[in-house]
Protein backbone atom coordinates (compact mmCIF):
# COMPACT_ATOMS: atom_id res chain seq x y z
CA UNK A 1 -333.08 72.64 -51.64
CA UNK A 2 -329.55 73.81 -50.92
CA UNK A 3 -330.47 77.06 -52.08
CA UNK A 4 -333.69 77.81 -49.62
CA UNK A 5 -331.95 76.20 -46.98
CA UNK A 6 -329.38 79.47 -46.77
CA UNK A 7 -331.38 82.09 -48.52
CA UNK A 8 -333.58 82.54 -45.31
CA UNK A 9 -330.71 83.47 -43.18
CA UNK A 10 -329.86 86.28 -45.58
CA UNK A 11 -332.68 88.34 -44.09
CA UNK A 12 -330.89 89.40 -41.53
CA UNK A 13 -328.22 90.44 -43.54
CA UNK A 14 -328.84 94.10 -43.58
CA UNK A 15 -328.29 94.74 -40.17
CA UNK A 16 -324.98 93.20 -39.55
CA UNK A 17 -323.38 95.75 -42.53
CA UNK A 18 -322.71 98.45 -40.78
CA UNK A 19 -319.52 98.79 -38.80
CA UNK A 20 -318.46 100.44 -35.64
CA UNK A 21 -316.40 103.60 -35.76
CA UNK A 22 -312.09 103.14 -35.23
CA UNK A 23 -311.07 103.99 -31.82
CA UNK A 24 -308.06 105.88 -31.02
CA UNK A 25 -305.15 104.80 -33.01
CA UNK A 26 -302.31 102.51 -32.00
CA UNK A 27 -298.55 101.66 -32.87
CA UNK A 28 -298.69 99.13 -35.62
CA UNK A 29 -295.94 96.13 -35.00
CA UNK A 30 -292.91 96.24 -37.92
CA UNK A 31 -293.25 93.57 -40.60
CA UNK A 32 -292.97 89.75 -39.57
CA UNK A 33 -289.52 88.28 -39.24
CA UNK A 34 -288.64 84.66 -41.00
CA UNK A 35 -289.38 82.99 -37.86
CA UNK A 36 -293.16 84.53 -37.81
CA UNK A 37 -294.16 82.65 -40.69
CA UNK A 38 -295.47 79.16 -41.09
CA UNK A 39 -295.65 76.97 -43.84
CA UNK A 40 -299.39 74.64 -44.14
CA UNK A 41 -299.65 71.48 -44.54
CA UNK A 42 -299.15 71.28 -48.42
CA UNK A 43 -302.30 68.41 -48.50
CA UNK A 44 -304.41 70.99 -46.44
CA UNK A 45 -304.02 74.10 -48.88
CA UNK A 46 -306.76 74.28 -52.05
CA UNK A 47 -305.70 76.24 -54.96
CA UNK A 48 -308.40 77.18 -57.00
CA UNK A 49 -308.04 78.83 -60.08
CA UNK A 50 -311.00 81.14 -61.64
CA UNK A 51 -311.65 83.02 -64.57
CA UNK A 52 -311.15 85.83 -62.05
CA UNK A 53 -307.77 84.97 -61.06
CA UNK A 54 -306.66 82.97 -58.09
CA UNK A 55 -307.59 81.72 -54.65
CA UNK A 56 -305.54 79.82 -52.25
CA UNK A 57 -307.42 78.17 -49.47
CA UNK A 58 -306.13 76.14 -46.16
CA UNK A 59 -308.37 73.62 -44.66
CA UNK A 60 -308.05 72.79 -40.68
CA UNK A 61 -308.97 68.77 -40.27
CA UNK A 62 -308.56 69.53 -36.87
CA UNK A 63 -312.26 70.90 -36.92
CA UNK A 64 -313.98 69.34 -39.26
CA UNK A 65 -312.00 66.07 -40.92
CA UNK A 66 -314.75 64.43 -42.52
CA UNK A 67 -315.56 68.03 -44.71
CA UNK A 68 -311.54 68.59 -45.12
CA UNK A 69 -311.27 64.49 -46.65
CA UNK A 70 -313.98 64.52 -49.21
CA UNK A 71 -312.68 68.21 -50.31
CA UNK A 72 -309.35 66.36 -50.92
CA UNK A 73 -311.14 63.51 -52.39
CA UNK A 74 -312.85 65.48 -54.88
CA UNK A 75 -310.38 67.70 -55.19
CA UNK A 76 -308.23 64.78 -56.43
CA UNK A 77 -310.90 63.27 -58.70
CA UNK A 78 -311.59 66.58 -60.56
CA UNK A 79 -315.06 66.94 -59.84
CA UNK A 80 -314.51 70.83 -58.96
CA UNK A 81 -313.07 71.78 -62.36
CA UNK A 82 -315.01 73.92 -64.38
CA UNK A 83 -317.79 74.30 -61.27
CA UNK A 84 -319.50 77.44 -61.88
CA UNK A 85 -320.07 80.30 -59.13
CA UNK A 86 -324.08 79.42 -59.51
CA UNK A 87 -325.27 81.74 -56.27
CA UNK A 88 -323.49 84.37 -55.49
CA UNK A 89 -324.90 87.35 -52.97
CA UNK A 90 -322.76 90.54 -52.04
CA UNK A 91 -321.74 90.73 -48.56
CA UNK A 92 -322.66 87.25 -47.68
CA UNK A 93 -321.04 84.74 -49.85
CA UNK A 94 -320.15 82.88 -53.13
CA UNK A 95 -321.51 79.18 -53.48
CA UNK A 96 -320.29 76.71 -55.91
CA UNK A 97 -319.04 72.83 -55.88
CA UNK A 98 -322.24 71.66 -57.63
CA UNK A 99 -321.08 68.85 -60.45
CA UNK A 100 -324.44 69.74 -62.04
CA UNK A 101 -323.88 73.34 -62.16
CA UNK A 102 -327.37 74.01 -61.11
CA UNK A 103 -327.51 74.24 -57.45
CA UNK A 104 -329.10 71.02 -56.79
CA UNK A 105 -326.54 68.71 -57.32
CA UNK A 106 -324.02 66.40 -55.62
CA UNK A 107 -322.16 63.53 -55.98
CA UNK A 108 -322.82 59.78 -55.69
CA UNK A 109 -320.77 59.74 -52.19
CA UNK A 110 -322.83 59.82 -48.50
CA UNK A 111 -323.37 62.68 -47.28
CA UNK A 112 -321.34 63.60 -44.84
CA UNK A 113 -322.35 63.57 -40.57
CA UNK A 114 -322.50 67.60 -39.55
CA UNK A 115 -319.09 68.70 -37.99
CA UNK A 116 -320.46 71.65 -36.51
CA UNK A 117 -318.42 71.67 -33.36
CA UNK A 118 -315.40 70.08 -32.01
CA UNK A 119 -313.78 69.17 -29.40
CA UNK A 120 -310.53 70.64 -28.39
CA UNK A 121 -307.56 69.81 -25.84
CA UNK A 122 -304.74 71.33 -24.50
CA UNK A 123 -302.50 70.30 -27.53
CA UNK A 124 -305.42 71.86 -30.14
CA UNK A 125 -303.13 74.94 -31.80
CA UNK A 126 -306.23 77.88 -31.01
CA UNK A 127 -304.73 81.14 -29.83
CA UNK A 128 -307.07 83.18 -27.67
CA UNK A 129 -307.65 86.51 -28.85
CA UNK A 130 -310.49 87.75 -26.30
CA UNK A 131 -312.60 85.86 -23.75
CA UNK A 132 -316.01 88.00 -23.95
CA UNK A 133 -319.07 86.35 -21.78
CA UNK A 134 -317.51 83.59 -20.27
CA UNK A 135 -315.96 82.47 -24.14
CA UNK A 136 -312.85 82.42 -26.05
CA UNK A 137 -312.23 83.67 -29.72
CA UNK A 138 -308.78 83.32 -31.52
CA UNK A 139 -307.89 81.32 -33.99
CA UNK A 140 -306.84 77.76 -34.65
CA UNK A 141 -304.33 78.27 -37.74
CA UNK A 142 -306.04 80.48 -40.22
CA UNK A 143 -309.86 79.91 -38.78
CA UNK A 144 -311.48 82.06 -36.61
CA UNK A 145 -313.03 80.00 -33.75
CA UNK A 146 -315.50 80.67 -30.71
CA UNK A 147 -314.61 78.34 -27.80
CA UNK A 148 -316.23 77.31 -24.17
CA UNK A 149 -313.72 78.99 -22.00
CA UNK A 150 -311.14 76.52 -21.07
CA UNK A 151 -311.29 76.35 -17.39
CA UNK A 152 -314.58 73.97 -18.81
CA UNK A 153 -311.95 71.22 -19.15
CA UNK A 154 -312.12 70.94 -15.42
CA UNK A 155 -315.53 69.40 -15.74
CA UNK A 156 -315.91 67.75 -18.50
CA UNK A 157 -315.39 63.92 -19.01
CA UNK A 158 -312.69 64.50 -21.87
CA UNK A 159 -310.88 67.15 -20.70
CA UNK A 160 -312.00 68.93 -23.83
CA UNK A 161 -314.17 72.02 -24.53
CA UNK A 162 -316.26 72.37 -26.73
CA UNK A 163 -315.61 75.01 -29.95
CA UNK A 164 -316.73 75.58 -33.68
CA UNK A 165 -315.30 77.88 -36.40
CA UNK A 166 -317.38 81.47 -36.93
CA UNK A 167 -317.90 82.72 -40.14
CA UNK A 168 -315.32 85.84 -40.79
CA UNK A 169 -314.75 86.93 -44.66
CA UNK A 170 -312.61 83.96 -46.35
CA UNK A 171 -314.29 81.04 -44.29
CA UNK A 172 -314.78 77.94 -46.71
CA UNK A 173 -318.07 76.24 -45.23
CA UNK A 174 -320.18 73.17 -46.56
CA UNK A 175 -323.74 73.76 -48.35
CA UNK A 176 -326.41 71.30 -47.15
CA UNK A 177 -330.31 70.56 -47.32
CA UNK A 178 -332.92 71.07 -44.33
CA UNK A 179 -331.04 67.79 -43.19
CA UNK A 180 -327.84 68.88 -41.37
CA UNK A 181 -326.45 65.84 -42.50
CA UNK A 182 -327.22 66.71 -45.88
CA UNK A 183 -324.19 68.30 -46.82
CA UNK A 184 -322.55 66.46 -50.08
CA UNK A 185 -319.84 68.42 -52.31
CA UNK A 186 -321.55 72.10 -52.60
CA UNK A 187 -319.31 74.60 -50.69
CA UNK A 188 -319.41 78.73 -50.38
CA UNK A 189 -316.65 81.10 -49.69
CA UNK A 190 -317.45 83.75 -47.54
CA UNK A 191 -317.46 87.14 -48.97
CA UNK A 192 -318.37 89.23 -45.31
CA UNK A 193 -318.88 88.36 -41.90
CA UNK A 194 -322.04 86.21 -41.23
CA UNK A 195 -321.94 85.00 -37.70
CA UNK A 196 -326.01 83.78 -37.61
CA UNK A 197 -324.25 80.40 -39.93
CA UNK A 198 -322.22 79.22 -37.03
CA UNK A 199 -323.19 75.98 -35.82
CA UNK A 200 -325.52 75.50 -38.53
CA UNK A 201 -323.20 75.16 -41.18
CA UNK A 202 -319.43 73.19 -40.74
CA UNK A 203 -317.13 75.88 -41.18
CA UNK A 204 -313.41 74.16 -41.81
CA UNK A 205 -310.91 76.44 -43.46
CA UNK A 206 -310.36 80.05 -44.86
CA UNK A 207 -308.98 81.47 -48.10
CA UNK A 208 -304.97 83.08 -47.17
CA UNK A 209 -304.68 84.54 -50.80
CA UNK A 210 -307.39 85.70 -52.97
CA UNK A 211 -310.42 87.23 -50.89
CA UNK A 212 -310.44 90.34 -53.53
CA UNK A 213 -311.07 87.21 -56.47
CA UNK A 214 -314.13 85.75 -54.04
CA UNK A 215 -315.06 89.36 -53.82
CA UNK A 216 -315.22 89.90 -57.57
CA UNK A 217 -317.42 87.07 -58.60
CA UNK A 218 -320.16 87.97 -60.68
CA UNK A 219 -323.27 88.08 -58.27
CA UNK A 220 -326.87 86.82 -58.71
CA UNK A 221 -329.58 84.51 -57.18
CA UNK A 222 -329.27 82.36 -59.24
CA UNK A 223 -326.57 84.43 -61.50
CA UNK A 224 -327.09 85.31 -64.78
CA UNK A 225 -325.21 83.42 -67.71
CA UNK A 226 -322.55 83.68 -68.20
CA UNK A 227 -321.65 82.38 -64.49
CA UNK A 228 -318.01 82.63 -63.02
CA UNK A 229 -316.24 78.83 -62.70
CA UNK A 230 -313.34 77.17 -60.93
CA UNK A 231 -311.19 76.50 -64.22
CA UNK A 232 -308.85 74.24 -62.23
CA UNK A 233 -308.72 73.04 -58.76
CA UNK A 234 -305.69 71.42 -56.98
CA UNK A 235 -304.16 70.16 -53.70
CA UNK A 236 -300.97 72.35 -53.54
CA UNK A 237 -299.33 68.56 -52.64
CA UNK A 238 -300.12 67.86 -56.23
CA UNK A 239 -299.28 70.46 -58.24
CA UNK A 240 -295.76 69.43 -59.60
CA UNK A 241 -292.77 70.94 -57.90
CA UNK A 242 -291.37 73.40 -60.34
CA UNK A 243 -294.90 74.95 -60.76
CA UNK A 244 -295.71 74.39 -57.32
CA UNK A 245 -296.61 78.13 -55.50
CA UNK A 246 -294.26 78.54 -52.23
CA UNK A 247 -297.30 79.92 -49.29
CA UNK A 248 -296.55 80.86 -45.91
CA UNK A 249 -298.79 81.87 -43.51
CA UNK A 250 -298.08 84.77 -40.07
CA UNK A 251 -297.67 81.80 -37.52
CA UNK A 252 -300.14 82.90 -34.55
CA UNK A 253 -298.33 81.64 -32.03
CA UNK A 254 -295.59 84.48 -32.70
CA UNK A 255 -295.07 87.34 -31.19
CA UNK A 256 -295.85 89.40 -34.24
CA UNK A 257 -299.25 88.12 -34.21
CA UNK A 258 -299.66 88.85 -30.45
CA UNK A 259 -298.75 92.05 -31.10
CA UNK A 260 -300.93 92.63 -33.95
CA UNK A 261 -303.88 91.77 -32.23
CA UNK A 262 -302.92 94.24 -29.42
CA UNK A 263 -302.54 96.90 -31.80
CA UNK A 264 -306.14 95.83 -33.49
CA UNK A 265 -307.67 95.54 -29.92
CA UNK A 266 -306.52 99.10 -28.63
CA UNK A 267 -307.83 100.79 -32.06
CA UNK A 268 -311.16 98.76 -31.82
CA UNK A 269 -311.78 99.08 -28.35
CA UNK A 270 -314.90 97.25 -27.18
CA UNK A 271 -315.92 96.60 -30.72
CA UNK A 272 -312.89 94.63 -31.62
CA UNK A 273 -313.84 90.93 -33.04
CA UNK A 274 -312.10 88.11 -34.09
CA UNK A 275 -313.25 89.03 -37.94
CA UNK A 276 -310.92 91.98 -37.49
CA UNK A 277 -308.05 90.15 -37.58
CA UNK A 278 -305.88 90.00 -41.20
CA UNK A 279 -303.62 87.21 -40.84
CA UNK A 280 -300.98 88.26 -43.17
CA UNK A 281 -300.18 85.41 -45.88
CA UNK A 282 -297.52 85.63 -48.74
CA UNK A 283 -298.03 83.29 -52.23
CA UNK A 284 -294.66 83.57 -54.33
């Protein structure tokens, strides 16, 4: 179900591995001052804790809110503790949020209407990075996202363009059947770039802290027993104060970010991409 709906996208796989050469190197900006930083939305930030340690995940309701709510929903009900890690491929991604543990599961909610795209406005928070073929890429907090160019707006009947988030390493997206409004409680965490999901899958958030743990996850089709598992999973809004963890995030509308992605876009040259970007994030 779930599992042949992604597995014939991995063909493909293969041929996006390899990676351009550096280009000629470039000054690097100094470290981000206090006012570079941002703090999330406490209610948006997941913190998932695995036998292999820790990862700390912000979702963006701007782009997907129905995906973001039932996340929270479940979140808050429990239904992701002790959810094994039941298909896991190297350089593609780890997929887990099955209350069955078996990769055909879900819960008794609807499924949940595709949020492939979205619409943005002028007072959407996306940051242009590059504008290749008539496009934008940036990001809109901590997701990478492709965009219609925004001199679209002129057009259109909304005065909004049309955009979607693109799957760079860390992206949180939602499993689903054939049906693209199939998609239940299942969820994967991106372990590489795959940009053949977007618009086929609702991308709507991206691990800050932790990409080394999604990286680590014992790997398999289905995997082998014994399976990683999400011990514990929390809304960082819930986790009482004193235990709380303090996140903050490289703000990109600062000029260290602008910078940075200068710096990345003169050492990549024409083969720069929005996946190259590392937004710095600090977990204390």
């Amino acid at each position: 179900m779930i599992r042949a709906a992604i597995a014939a996208l991995v063909v493909v796989l293969a041929a996006g591995a390899a990676q351009a050469a550096p280009g000629p190197s470039a000054p690097k900006p100094s470290a981000p001052k206090s006012s570079d930083w941002r703090t999330p939305a406490p209610e948006d930030v997941m913190v998932i804790d695995t036998n292999k340690g820790r990862v700390i995940v912000e979702l963006i309701p701007e782009v997907a809110p129905g995906h973001v709510a039932r996340l929270q929903e479940l979140t808050r009900e429990g239904v992701y503790d002790g959810r094994t890690f039941f298909r896991v491929i190297d350089r593609f991604m780890a997929q887990t949020g099955d209350p069955d543990n078996t990769g055909e599961g879900g819960t008794k909610k609807p499924n949940l209407k595709a949020e492939f795209t979205f619409r943005r406005d002028a007072a959407t928070p996306f940051v242009a990075v590059a504008a290749p073929a008539g496009t934008e890429v940036g990001l809109l907090k901590s997701l990478p996202v492709v965009s219609q160019a925004w001199t679209w707006a002129e057009v259109t009947s909304d005065k909004k363009v049309a955009a979607w988030g693109t799957y760079c390493p860390g992206v949180i997206g939602m499993a689903r059947d054939e049906d693209n409004n199939s998609a239940n409680s299942q969820f994967f965490l991106m372990r590489q770039p795959y940009p053949s999901l977007d618009k086929r899958y609702t991308a709507f958030g991206r691990v800050l802290s932790g990409l080394d743990v999604v990286r680590a996850i014992k790997t398999g089709e289905p995997v082998a027993a014994p399976q990683d598992v999400m011990q514990e999973v929390r809304l960082l809004s819930d986790i009482p104060a004193a235990a709380r963890p303090q996140v903050r995030v490289v703000d990109t509308a600062s000029p260290w970010f602008k910078a940075e992605v200068a710096a990345k876009r003169a050492a990549r040259g024409a083969d720069f991409s929005v996946c190259d970007i590392d937004l710095p994030a600090e977990v204390k």
